[in-house]
PDB file of N, CA and C in Angstrom:
ATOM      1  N   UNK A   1      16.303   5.299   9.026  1.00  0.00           N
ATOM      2  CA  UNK A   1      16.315   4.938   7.631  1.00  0.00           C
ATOM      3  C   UNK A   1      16.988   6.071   6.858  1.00  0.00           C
ATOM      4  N   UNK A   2      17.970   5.807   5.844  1.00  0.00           N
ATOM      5  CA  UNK A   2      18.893   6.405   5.240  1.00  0.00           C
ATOM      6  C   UNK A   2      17.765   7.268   4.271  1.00  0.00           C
ATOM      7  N   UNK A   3      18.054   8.520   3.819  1.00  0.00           N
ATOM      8  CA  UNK A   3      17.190   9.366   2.730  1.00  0.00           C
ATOM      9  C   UNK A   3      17.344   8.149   1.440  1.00  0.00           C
ATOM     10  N   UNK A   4      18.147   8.121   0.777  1.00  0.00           N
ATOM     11  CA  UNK A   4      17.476   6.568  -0.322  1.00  0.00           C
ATOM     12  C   UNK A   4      16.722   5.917   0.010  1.00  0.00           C
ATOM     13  N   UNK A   5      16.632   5.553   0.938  1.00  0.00           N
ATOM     14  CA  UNK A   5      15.833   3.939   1.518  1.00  0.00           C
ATOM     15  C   UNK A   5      14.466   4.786   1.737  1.00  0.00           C
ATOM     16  N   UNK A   6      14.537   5.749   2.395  1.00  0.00           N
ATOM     17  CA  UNK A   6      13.127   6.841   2.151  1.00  0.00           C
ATOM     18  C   UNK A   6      12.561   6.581   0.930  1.00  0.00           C
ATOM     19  N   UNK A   7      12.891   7.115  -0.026  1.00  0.00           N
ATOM     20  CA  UNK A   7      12.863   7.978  -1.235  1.00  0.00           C
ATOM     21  C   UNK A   7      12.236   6.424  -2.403  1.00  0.00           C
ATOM     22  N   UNK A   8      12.802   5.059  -1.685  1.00  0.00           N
ATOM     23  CA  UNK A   8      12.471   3.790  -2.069  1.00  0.00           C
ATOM     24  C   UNK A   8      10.938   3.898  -2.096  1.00  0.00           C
ATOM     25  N   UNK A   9      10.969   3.916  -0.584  1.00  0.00           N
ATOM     26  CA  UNK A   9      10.150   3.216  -0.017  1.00  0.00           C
ATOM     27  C   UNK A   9       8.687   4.122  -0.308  1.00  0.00           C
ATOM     28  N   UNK A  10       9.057   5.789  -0.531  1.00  0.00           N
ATOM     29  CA  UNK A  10       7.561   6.547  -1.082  1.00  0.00           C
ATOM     30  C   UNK A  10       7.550   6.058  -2.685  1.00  0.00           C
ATOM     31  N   UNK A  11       8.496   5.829  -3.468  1.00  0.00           N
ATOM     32  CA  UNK A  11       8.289   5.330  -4.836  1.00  0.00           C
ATOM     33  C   UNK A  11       7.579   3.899  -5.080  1.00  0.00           C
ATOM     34  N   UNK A  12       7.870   3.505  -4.122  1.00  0.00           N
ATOM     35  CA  UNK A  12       7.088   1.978  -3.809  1.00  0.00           C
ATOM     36  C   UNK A  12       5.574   1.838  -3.651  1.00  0.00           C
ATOM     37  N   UNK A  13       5.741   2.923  -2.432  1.00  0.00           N
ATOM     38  CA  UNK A  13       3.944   3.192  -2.477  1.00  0.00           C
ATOM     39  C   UNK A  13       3.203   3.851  -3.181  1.00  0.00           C
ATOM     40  N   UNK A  14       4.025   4.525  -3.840  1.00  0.00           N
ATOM     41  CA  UNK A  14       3.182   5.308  -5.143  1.00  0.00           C
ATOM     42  C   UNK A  14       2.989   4.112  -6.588  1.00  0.00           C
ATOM     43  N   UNK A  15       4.091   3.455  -6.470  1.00  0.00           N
ATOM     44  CA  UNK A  15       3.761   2.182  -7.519  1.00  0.00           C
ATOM     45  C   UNK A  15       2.665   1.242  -7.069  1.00  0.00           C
ATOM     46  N   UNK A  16       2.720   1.319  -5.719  1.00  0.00           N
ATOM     47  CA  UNK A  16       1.568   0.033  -5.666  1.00  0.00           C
ATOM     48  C   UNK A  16       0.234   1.016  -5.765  1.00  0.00           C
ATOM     49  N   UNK A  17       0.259   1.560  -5.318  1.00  0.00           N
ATOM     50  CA  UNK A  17      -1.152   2.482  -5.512  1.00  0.00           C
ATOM     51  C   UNK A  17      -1.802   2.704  -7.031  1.00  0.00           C
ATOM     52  N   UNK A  18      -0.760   2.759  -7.922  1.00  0.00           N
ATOM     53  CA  UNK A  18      -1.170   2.713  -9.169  1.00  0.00           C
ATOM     54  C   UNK A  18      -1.167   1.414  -9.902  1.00  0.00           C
ATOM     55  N   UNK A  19      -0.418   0.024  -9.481  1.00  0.00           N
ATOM     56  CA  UNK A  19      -1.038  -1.371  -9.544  1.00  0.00           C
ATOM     57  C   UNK A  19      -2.188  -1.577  -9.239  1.00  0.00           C
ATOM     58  N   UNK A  20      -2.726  -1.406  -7.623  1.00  0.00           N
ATOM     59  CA  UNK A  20      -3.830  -1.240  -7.148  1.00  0.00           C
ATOM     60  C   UNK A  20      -4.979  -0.801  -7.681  1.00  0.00           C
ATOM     61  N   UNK A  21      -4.787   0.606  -8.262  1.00  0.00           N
ATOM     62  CA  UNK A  21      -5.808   1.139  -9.125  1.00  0.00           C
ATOM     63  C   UNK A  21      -6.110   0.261 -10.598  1.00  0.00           C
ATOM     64  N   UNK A  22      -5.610  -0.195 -10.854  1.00  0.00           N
ATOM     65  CA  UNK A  22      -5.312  -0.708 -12.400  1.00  0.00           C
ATOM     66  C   UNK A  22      -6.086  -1.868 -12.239  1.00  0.00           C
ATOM     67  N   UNK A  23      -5.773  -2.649 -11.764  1.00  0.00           N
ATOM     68  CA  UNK A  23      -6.099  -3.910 -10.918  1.00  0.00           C
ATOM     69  C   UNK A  23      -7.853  -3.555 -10.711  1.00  0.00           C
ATOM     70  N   UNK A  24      -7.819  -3.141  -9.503  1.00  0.00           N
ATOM     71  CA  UNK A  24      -9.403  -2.349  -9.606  1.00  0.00           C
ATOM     72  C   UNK A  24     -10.048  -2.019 -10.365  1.00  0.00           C
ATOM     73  N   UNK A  25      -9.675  -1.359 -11.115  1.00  0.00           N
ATOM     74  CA  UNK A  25     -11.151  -0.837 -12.371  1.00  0.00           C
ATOM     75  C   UNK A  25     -10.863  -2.133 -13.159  1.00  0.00           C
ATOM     76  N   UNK A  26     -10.183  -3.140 -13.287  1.00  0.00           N
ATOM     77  CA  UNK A  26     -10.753  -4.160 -13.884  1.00  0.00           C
ATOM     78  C   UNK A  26     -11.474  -5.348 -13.349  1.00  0.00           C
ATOM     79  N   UNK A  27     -12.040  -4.993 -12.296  1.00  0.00           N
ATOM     80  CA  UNK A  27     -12.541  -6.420 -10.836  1.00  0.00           C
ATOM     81  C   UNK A  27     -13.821  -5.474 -10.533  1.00  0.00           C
ATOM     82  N   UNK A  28     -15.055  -5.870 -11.080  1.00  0.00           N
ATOM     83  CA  UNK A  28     -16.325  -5.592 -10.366  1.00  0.00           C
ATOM     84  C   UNK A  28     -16.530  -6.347  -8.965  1.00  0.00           C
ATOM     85  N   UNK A  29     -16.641  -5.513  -8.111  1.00  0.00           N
ATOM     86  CA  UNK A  29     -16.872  -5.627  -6.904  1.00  0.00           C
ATOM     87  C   UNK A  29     -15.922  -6.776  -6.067  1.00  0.00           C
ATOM     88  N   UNK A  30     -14.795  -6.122  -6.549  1.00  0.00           N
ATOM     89  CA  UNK A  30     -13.824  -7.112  -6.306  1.00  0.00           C
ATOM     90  C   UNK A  30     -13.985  -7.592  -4.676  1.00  0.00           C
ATOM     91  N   UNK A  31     -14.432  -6.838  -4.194  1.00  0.00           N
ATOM     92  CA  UNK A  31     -14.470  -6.865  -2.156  1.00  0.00           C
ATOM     93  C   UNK A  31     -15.461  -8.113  -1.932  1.00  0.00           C
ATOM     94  N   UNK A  32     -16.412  -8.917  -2.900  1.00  0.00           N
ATOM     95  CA  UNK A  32     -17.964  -9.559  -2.626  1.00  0.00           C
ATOM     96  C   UNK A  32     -16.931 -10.920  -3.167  1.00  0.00           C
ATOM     97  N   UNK A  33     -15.947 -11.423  -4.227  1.00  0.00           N
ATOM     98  CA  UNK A  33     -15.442 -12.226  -4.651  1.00  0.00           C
ATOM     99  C   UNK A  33     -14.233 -12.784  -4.233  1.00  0.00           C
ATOM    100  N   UNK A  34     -13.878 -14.197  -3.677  1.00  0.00           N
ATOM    101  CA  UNK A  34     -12.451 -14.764  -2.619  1.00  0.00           C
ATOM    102  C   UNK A  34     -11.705 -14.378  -3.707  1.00  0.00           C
ATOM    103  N   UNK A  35     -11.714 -14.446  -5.138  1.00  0.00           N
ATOM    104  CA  UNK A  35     -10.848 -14.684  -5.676  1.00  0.00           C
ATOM    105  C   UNK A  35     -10.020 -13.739  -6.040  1.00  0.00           C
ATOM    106  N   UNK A  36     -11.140 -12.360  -6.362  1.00  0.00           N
ATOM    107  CA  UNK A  36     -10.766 -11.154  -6.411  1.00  0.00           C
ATOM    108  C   UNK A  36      -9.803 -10.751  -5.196  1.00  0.00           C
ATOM    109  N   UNK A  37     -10.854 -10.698  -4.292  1.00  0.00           N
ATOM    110  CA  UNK A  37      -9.701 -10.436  -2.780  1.00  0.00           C
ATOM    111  C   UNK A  37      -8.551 -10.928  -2.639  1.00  0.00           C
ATOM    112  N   UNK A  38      -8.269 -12.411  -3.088  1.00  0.00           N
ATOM    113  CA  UNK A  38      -6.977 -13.262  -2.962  1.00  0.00           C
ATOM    114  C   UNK A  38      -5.914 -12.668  -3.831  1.00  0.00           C
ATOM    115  N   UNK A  39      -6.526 -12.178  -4.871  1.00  0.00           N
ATOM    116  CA  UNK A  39      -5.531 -11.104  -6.339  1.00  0.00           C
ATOM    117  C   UNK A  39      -5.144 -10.056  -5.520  1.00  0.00           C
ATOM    118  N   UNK A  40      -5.676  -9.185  -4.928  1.00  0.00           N
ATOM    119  CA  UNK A  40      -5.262  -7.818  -4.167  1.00  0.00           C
ATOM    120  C   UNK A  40      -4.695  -8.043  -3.351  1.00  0.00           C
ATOM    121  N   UNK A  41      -5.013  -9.549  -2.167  1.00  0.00           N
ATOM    122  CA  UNK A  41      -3.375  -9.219  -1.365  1.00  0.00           C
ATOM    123  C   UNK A  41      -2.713  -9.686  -1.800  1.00  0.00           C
ATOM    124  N   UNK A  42      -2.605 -10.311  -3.186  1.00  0.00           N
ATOM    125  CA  UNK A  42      -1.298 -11.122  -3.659  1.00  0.00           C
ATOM    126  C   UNK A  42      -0.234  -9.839  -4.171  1.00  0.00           C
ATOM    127  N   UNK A  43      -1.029  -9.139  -5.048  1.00  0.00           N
ATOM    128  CA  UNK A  43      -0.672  -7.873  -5.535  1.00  0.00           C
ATOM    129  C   UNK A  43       0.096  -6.996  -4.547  1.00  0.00           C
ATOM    130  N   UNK A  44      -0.738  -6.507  -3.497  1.00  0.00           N
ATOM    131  CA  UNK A  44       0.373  -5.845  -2.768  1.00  0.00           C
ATOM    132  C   UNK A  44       1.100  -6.958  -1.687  1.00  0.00           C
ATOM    133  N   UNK A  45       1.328  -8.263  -1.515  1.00  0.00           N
ATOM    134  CA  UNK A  45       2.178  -8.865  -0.652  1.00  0.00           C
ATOM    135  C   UNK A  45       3.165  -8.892  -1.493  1.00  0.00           C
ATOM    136  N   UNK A  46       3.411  -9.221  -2.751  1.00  0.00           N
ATOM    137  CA  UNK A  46       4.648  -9.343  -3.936  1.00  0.00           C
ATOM    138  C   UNK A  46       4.970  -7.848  -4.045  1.00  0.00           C
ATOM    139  N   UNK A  47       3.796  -6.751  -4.015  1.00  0.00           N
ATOM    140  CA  UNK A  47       4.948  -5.508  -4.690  1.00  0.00           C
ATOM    141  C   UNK A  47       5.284  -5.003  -3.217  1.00  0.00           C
ATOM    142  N   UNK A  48       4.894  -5.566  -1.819  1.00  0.00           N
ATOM    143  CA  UNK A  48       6.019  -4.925  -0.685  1.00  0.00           C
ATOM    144  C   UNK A  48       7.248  -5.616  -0.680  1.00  0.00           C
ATOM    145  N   UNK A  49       7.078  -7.092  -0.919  1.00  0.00           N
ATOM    146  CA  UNK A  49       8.432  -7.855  -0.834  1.00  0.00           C
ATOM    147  C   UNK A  49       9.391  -7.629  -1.934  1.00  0.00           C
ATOM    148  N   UNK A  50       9.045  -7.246  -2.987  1.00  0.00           N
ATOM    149  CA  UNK A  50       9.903  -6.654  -4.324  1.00  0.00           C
ATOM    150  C   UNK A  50      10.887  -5.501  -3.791  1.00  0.00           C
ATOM    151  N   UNK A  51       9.519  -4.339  -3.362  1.00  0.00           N
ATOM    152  CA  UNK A  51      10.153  -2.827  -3.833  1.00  0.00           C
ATOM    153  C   UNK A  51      10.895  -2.587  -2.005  1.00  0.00           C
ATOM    154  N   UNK A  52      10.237  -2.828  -0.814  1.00  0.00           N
ATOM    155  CA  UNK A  52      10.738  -2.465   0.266  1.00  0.00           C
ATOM    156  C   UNK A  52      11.869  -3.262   0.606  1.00  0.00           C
ATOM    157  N   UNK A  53      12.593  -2.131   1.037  1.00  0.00           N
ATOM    158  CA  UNK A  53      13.993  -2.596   0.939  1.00  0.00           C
ATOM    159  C   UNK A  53      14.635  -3.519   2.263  1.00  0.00           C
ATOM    160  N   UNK A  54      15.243  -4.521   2.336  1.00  0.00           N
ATOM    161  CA  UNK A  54      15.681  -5.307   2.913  1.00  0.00           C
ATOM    162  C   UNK A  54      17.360  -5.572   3.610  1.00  0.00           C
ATOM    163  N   UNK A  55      17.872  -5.312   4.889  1.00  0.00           N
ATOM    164  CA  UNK A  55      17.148  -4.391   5.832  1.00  0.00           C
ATOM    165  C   UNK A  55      16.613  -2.601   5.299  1.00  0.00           C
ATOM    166  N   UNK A  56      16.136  -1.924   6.152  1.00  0.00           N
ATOM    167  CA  UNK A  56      15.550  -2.169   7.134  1.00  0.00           C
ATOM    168  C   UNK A  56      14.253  -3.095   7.994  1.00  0.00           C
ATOM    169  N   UNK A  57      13.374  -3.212   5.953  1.00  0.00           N
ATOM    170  CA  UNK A  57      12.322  -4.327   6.367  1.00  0.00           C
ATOM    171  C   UNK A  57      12.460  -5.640   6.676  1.00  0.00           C
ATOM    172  N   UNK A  58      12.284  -6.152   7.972  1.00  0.00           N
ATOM    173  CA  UNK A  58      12.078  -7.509   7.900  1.00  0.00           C
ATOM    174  C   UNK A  58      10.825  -8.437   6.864  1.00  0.00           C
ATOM    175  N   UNK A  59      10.791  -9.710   6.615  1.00  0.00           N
ATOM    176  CA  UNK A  59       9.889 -10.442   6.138  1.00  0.00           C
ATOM    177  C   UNK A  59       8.624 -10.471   6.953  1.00  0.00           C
ATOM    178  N   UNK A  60       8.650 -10.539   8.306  1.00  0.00           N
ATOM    179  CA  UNK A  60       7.012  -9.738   9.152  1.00  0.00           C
ATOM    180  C   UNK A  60       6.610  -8.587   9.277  1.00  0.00           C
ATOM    181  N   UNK A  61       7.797  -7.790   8.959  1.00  0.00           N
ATOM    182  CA  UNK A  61       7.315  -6.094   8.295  1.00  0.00           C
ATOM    183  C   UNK A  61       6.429  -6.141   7.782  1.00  0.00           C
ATOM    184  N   UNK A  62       7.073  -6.275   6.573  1.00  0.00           N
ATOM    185  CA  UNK A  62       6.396  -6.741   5.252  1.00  0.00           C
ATOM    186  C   UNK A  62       5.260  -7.354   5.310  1.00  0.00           C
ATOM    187  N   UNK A  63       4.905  -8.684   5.980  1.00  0.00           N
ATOM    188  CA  UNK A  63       4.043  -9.046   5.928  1.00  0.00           C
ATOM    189  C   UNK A  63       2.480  -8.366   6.475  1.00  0.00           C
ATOM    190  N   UNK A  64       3.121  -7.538   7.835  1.00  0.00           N
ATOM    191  CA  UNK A  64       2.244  -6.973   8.958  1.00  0.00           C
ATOM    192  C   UNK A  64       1.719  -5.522   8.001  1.00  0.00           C
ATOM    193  N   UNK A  65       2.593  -5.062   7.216  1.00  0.00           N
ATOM    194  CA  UNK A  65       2.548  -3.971   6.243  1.00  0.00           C
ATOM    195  C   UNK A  65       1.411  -4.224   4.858  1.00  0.00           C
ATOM    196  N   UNK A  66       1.569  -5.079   4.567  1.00  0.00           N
ATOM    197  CA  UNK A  66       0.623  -5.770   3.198  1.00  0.00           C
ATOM    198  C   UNK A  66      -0.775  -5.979   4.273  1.00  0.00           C
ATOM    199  N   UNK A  67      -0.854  -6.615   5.328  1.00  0.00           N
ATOM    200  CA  UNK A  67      -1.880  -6.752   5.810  1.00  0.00           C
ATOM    201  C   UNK A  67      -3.030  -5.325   6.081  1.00  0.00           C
ATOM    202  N   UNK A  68      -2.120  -4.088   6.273  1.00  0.00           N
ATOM    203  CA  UNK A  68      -2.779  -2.887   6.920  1.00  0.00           C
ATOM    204  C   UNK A  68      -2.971  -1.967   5.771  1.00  0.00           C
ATOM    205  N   UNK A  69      -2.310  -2.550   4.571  1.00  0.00           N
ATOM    206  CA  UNK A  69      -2.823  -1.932   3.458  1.00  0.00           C
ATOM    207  C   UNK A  69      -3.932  -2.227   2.817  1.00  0.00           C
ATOM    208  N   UNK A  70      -4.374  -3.678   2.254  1.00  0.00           N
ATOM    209  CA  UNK A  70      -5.219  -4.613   2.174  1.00  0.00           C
ATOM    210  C   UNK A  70      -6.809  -4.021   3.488  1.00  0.00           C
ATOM    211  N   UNK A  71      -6.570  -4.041   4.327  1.00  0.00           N
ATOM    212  CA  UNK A  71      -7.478  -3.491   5.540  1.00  0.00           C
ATOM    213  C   UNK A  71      -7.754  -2.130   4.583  1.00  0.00           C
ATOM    214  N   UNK A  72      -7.030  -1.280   4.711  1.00  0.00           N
ATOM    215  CA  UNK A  72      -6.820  -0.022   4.520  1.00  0.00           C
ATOM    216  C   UNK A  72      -7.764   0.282   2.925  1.00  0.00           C
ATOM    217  N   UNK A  73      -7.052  -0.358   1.840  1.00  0.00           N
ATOM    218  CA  UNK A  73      -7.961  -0.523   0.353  1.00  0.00           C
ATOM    219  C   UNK A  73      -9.611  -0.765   0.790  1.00  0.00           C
ATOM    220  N   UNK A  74      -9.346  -1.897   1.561  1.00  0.00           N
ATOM    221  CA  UNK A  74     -10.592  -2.388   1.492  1.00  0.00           C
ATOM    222  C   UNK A  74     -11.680  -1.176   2.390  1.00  0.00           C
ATOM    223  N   UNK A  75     -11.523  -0.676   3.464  1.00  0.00           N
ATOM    224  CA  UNK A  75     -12.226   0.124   3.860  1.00  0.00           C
ATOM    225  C   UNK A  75     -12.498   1.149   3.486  1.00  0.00           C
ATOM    226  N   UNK A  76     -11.727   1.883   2.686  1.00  0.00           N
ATOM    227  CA  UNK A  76     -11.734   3.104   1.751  1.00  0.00           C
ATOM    228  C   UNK A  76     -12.567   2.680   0.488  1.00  0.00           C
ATOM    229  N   UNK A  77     -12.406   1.333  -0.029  1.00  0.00           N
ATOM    230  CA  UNK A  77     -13.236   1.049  -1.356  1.00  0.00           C
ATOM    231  C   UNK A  77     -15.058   1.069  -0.608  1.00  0.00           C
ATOM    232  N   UNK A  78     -15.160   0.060   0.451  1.00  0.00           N
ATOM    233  CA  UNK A  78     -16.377   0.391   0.878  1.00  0.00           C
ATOM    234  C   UNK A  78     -16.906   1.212   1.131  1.00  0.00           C
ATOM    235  N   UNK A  79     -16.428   2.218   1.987  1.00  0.00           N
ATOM    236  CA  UNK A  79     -16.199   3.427   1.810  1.00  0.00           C
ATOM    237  C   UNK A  79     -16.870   4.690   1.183  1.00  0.00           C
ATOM    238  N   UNK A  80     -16.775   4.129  -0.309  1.00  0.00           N
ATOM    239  CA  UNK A  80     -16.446   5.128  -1.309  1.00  0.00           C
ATOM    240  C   UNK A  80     -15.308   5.996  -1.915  1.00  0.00           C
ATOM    241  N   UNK A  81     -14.740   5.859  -0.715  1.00  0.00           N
ATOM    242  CA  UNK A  81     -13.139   6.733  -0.680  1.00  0.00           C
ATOM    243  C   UNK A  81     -12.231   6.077  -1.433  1.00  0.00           C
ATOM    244  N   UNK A  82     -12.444   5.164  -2.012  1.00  0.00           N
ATOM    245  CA  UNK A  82     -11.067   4.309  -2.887  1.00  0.00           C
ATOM    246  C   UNK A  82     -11.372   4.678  -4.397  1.00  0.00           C
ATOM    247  N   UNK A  83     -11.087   5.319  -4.957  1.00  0.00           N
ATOM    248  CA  UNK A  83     -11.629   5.081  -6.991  1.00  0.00           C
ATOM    249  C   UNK A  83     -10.173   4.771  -7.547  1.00  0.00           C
ATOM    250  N   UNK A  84     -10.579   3.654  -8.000  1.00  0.00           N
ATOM    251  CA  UNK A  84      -9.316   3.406  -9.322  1.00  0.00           C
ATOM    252  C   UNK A  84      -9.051   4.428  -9.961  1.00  0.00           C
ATOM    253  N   UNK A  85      -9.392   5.498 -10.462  1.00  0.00           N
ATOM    254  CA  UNK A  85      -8.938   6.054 -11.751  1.00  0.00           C
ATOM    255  C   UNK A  85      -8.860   7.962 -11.158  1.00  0.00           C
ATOM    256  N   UNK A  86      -8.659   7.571  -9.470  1.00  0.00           N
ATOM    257  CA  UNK A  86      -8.574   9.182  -9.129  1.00  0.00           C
ATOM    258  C   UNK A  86      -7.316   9.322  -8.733  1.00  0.00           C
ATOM    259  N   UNK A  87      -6.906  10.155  -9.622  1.00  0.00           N
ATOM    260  CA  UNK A  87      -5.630  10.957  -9.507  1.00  0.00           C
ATOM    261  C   UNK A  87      -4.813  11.835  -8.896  1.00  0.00           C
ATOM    262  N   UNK A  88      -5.008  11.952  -7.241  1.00  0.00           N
ATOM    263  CA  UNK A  88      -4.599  12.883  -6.280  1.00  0.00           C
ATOM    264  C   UNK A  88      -3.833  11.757  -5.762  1.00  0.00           C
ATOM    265  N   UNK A  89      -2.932  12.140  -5.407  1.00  0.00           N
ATOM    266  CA  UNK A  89      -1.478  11.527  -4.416  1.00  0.00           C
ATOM    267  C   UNK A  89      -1.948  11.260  -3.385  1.00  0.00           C
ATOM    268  N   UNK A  90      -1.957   9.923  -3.298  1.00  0.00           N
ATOM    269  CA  UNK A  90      -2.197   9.500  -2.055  1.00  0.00           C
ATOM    270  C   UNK A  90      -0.702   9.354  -0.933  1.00  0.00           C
ATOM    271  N   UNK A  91      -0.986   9.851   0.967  1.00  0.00           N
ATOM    272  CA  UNK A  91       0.379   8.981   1.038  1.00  0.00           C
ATOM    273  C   UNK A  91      -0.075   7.517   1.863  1.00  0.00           C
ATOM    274  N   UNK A  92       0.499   6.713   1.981  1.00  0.00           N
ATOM    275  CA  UNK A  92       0.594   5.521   2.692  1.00  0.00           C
ATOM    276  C   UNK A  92       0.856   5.313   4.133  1.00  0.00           C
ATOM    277  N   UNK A  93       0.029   5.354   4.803  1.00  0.00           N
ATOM    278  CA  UNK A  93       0.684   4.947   6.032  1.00  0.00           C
ATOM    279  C   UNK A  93       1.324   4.383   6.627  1.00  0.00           C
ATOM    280  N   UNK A  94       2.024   2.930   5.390  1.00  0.00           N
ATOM    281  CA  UNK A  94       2.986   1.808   6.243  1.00  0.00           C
ATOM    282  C   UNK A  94       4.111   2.757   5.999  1.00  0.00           C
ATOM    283  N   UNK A  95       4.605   3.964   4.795  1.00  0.00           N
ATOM    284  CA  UNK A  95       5.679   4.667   5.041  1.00  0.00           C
ATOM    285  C   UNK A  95       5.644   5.507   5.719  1.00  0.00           C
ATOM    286  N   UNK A  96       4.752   6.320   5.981  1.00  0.00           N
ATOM    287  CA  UNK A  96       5.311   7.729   6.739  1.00  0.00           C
ATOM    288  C   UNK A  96       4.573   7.658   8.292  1.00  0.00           C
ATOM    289  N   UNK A  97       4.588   7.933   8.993  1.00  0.00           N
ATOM    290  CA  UNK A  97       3.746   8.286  10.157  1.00  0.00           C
ATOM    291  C   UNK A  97       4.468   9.953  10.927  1.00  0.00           C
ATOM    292  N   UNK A  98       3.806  10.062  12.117  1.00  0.00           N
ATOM    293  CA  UNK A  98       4.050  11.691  12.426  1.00  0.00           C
ATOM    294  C   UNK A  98       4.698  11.717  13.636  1.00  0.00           C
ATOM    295  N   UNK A  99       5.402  11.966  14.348  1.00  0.00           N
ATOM    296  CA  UNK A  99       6.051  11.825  15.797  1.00  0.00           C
ATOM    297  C   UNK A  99       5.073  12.998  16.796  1.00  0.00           C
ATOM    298  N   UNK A 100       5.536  12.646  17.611  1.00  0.00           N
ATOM    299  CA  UNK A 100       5.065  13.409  19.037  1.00  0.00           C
ATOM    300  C   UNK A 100       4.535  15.340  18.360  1.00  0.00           C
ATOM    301  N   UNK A 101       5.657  15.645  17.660  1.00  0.00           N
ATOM    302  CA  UNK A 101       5.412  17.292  17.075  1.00  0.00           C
ATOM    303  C   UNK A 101       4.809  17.158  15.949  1.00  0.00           C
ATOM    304  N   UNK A 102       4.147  16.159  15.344  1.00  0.00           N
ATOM    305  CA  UNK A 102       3.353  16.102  14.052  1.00  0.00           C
ATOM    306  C   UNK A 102       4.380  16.251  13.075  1.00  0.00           C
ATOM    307  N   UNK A 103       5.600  16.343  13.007  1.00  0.00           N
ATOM    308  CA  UNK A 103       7.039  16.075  12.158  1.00  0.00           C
ATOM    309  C   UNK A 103       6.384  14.665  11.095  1.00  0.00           C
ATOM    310  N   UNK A 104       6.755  14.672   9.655  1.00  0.00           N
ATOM    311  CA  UNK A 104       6.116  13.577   9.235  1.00  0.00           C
ATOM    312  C   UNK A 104       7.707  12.634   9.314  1.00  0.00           C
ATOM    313  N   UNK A 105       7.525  11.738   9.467  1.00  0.00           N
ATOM    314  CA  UNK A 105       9.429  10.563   9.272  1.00  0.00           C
ATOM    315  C   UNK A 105       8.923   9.472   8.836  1.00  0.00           C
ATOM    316  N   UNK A 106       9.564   9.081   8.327  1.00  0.00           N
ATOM    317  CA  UNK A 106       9.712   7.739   7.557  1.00  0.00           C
ATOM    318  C   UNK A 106       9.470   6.424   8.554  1.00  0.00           C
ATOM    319  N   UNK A 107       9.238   5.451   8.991  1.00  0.00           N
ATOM    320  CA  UNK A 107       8.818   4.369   9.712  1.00  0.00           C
ATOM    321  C   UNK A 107      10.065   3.360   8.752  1.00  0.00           C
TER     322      UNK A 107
END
């Protein structure tokens, strides 16, 4: 993946993370309600297919990607580990992962 298509793709996840949050502090116990839940993966299935760029992502990228985020929200909100309104940089795991030398690269 080209350094732009990088540089996309962490601006992407930093946007959905702050949709996400926004979204959240307005949904009490959004995790106990279908409807709530159905809003959050709609939310991040539209902002991966928007912002991730096409190629390199395929449409089951994408899809397999929204799914492990969604997982990911949701276990951190149960958790405790998820707060809407906390302000430390999160990174994303559907962008970055670490190779064999713990090197971080782009996926």
């Amino acid at each position: 993946m080209a350094k732009t298509e990088r540089e996309k793709v962490k601006l992407a996840s930093r946007s959905l993370l702050d949709s996400l949050r926004k979204l959240i502090a307005r949904r009490e116990r959004w995790t106990e309600k279908e409807q709530t839940q159905a809003e959050v993966e709609v939310l991040i299935l539209d902002n991966l297919f928007a912002a991730l760029p096409t190629p390199p992502f395929t449409a089951e990228e994408k899809e397999s990607a929204a799914k492990r985020v969604y997982q990911h929200v949701w276990q951190q909100f149960a958790s405790g580990n998820f707060h809407a309104r906390h302000q430390q940089r999160d990174r994303w795991f559907f962008c970055e992962s670490r190779d064999q030398r713990g090197q971080t690269r782009a996926r």
